[in-house]
N, C-alpha and C. Protein backbone atom coordinates (compact mmCIF):
# COMPACT_ATOMS: atom_id res chain seq x y z
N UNK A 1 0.85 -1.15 0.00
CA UNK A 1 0.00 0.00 0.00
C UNK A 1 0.91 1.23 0.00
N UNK A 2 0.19 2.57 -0.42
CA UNK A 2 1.28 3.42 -0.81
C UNK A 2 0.68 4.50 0.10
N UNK A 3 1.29 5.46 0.89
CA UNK A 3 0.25 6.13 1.34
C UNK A 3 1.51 7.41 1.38
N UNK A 4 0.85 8.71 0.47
CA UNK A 4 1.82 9.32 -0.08
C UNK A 4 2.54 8.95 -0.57
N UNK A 5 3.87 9.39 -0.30
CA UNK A 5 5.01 8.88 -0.89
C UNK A 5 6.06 7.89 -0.05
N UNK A 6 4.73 7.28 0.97
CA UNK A 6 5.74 6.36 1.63
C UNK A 6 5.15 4.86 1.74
N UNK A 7 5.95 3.91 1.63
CA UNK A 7 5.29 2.49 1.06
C UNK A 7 4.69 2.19 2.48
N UNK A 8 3.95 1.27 3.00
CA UNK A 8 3.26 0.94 3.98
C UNK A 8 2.62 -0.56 3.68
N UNK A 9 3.34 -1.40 4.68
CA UNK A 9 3.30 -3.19 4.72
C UNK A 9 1.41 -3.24 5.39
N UNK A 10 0.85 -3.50 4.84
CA UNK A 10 -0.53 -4.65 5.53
C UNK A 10 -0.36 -5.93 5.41
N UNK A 11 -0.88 -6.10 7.06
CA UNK A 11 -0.89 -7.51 7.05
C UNK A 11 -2.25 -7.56 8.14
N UNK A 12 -3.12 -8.24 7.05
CA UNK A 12 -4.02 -8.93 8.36
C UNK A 12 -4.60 -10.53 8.61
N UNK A 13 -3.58 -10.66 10.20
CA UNK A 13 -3.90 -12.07 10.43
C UNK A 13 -5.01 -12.41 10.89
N UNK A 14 -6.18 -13.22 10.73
CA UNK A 14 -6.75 -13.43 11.51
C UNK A 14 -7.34 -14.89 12.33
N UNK A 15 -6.58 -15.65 11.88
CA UNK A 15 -6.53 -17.17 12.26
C UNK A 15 -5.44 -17.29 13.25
N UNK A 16 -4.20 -17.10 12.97
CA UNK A 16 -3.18 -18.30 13.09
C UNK A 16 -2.16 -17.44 13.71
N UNK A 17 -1.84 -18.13 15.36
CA UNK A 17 -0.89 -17.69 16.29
C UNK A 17 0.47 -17.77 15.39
N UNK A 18 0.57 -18.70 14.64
CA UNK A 18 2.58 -18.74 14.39
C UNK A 18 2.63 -18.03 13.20
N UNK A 19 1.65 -17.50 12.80
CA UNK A 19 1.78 -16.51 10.99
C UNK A 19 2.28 -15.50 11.47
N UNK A 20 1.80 -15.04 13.07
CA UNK A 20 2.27 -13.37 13.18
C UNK A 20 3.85 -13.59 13.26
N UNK A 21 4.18 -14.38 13.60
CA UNK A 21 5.76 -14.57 13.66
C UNK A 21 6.94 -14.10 12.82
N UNK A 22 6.09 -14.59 11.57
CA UNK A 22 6.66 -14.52 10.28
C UNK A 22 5.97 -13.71 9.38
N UNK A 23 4.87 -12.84 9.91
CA UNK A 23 4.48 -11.67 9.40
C UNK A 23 5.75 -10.49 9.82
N UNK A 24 5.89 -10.30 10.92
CA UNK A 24 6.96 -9.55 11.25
C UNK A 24 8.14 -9.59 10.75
N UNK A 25 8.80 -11.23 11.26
CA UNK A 25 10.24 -10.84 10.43
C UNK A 25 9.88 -11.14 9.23
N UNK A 26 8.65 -10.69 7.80
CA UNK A 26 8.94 -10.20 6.64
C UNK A 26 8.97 -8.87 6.81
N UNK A 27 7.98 -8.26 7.43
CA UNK A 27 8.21 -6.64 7.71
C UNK A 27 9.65 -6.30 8.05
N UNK A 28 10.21 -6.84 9.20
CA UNK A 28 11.66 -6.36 9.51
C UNK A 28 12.22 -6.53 8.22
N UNK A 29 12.37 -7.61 7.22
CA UNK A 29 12.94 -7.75 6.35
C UNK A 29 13.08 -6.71 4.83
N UNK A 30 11.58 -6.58 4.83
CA UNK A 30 11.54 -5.21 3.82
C UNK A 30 11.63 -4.13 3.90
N UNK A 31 11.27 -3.60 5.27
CA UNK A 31 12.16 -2.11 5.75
C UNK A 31 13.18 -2.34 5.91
N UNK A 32 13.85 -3.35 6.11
CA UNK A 32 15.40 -2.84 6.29
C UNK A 32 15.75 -3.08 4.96
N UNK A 33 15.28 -3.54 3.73
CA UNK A 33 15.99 -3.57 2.53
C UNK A 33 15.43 -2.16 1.86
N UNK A 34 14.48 -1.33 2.21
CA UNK A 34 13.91 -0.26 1.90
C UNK A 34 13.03 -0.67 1.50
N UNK A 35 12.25 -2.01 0.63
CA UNK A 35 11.36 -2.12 -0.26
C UNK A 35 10.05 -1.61 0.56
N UNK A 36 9.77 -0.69 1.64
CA UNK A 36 8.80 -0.38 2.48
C UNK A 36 9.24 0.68 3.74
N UNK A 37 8.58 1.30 4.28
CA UNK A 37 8.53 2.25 5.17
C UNK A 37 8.42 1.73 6.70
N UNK A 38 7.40 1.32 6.81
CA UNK A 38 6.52 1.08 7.77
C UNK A 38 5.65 -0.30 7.77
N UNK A 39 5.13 -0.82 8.44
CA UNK A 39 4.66 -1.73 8.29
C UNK A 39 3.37 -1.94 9.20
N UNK A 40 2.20 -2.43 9.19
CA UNK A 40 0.94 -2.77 10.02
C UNK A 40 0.61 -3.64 10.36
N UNK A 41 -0.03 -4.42 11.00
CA UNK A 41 -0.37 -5.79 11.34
C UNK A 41 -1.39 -5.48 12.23
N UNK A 42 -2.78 -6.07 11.56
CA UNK A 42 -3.78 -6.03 12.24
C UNK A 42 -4.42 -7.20 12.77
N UNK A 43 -4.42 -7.81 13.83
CA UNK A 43 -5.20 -8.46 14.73
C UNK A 43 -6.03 -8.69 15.40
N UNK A 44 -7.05 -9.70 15.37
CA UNK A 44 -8.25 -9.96 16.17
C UNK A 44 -7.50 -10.10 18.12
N UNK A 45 -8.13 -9.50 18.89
CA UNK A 45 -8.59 -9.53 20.35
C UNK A 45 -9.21 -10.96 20.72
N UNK A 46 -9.86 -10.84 19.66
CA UNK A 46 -10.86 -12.20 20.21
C UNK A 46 -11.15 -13.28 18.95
N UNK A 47 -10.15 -14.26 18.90
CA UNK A 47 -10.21 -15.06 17.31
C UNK A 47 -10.80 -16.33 18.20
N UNK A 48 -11.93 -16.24 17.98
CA UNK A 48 -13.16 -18.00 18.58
C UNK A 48 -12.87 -19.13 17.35
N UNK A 49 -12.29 -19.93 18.21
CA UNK A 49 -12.65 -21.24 17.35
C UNK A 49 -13.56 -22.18 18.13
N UNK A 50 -13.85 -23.57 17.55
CA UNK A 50 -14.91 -24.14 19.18
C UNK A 50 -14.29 -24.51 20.04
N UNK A 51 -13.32 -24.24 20.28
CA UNK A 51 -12.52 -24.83 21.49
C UNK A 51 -12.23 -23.62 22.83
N UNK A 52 -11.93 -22.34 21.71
CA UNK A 52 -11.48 -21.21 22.75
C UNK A 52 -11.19 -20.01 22.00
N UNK A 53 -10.74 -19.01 22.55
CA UNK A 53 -10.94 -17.61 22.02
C UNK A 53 -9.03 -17.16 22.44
N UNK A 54 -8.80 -17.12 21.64
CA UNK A 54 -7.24 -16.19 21.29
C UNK A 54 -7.19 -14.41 21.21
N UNK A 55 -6.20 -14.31 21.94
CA UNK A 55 -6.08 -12.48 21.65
C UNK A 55 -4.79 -12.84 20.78
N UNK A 56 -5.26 -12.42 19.76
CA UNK A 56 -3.71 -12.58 18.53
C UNK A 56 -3.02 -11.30 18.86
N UNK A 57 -3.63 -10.11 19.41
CA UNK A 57 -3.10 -9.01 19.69
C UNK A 57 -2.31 -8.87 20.77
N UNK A 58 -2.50 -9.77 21.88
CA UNK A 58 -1.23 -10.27 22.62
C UNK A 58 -0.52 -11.05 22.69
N UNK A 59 -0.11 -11.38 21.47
CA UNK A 59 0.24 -12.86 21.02
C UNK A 59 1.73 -12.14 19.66
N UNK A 60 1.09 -10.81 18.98
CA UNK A 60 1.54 -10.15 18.12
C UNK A 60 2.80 -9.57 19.19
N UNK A 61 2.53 -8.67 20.39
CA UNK A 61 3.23 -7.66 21.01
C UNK A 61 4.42 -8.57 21.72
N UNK A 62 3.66 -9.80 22.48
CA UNK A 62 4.55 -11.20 23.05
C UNK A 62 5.69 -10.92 21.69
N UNK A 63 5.81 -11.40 20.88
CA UNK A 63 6.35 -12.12 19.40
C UNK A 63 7.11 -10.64 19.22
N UNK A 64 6.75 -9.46 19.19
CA UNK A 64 7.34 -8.00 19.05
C UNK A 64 8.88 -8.22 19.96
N UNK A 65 7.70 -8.15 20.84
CA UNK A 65 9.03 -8.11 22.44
C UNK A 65 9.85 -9.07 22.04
N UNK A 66 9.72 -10.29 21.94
CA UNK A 66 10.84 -11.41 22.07
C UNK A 66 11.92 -10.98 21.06
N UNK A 67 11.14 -9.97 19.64
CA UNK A 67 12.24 -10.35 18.63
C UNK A 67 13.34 -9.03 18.72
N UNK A 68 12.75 -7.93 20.09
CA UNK A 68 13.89 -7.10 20.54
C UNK A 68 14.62 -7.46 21.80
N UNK A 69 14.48 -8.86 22.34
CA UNK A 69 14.94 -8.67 23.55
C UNK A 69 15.46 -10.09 23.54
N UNK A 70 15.67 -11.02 22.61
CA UNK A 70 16.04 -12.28 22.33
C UNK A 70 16.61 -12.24 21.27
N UNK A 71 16.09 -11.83 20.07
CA UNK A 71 16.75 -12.13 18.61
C UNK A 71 17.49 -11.28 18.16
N UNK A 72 17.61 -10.46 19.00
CA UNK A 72 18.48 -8.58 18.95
C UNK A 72 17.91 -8.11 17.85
N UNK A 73 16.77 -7.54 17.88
CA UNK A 73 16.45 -7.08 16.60
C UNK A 73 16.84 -5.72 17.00
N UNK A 74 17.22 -4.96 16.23
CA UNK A 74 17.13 -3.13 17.07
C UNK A 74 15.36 -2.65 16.97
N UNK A 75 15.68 -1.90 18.05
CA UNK A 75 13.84 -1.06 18.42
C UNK A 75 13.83 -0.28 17.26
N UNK A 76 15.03 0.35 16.95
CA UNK A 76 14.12 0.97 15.11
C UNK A 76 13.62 0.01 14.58
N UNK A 77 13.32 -0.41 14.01
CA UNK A 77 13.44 -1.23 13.10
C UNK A 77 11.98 -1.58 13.36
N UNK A 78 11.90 -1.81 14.98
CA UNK A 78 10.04 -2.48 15.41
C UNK A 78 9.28 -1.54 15.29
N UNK A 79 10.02 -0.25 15.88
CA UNK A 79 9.18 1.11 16.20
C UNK A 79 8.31 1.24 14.91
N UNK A 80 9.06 0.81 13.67
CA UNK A 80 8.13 1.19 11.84
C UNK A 80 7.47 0.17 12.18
N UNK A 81 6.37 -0.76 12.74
CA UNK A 81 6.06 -1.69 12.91
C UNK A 81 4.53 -1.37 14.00
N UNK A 82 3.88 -1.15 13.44
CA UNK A 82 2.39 -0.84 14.72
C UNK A 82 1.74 -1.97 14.40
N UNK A 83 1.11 -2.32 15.34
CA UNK A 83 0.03 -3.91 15.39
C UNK A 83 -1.38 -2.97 15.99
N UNK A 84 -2.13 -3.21 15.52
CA UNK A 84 -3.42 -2.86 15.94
C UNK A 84 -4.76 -4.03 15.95
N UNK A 85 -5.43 -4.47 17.17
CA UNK A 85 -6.26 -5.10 17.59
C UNK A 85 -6.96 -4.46 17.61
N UNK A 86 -8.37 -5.11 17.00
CA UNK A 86 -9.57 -5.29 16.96
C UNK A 86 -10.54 -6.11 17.85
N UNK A 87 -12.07 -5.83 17.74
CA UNK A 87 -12.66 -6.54 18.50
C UNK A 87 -13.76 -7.56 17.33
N UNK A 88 -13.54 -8.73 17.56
CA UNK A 88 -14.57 -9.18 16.36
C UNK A 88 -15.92 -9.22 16.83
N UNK A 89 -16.98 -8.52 15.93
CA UNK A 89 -18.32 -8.70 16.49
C UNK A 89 -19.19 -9.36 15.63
N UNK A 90 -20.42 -9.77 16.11
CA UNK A 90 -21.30 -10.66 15.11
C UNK A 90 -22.51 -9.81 15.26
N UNK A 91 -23.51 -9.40 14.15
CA UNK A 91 -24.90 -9.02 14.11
C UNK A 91 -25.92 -10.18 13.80
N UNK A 92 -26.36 -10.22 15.68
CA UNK A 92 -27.40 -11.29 15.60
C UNK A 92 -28.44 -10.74 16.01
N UNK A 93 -29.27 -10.92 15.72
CA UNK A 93 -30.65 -10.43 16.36
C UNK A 93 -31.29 -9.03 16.74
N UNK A 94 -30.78 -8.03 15.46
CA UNK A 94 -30.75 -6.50 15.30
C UNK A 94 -29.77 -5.88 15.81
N UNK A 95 -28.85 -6.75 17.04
CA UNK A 95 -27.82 -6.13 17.76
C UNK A 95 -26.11 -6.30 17.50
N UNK A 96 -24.90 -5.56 17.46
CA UNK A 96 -23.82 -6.34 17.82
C UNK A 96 -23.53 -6.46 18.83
N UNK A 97 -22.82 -7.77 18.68
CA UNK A 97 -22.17 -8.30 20.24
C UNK A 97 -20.62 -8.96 19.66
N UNK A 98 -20.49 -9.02 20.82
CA UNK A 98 -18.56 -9.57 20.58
C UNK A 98 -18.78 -11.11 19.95
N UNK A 99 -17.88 -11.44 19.66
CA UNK A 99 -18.08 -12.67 19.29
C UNK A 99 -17.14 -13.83 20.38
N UNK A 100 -17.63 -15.07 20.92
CA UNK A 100 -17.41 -15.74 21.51
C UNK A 100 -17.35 -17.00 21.45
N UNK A 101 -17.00 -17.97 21.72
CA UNK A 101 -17.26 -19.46 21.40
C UNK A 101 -18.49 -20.26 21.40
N UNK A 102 -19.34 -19.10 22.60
CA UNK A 102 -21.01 -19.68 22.88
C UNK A 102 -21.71 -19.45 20.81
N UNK A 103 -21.51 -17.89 20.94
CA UNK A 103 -22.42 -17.43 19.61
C UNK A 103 -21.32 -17.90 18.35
N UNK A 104 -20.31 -18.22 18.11
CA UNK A 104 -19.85 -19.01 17.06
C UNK A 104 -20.49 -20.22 16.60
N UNK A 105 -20.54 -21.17 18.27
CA UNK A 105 -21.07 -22.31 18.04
C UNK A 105 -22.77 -22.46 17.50
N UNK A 106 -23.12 -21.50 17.94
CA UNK A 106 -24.48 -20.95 17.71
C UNK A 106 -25.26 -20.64 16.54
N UNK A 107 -23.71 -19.29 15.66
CA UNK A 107 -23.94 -19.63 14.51
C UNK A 107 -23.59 -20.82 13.48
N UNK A 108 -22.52 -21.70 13.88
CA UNK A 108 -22.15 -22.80 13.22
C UNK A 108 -23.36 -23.83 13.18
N UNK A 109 -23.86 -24.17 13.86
CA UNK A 109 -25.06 -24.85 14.19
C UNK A 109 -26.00 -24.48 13.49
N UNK A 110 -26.35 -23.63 13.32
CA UNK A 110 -27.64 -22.89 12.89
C UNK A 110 -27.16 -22.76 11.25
N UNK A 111 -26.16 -23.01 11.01
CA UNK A 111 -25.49 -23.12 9.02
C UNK A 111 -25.82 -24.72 8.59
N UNK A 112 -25.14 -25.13 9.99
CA UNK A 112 -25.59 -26.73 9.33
C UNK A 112 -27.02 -26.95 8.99
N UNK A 113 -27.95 -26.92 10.18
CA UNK A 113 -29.32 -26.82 9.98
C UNK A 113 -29.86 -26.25 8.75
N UNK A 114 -29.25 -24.89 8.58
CA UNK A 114 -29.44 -24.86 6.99
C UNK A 114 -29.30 -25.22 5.63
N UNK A 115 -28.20 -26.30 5.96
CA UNK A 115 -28.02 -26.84 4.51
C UNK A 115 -28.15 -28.18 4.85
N UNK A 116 -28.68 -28.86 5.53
CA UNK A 116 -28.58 -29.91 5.85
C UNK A 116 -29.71 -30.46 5.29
């Protein structure tokens, strides 16, 4: 993405704890070759599967930290690097609400019934 005249990385995960890993060190990788400025990474707060609900957004900052304080990355380098969490919501019943493992399963259920 180009925003002005300065390149700008999107990335949005919204499944999978070990992608943010390697969402980052590609970001570290293309700002430091210049092919990019800055970089974004947007994450769900609340990623429901039927088992349980993940904050990828503390999961992103965890994975931040480690790769300045373990892998020596330098803090420039992260600082071009913002992660921003979200809240996922569902419109059920005229209203939104957050989304959770109860109303996932709820709506999953209620898809089968429909094509079933």
């Amino acid at each position: 993405m180009k925003y002005g005249k300065s390149r700008i990385l999107l990335e949005v995960e919204k499944t999978n704890k070990k992608t943010i890993w390697f969402d980052l060190i590609k970001m570290i990788m293309l700002i430091r070759s210049h092919a990019a400025e800055f970089g974004l990474l947007v994450v769900p707060r609340n990623y429901c599967h039927s088992l349980d609900t993940w904050d990828l957004y503390k999961e992103a900052k965890f994975y931040r930290y480690c790769l300045s304080h373990f892998a020596g990355v330098s803090e420039d380098w992260l600082l071009k690097i913002a992660i921003v969490g979200y809240t996922q919501q569902v419109h059920v019943m005229g209203s939104w609400m957050e989304l959770d493992e109860k109303r996932l399963k709820s709506i999953k259920g209620s898809a089968k019934e429909t094509f079933a």
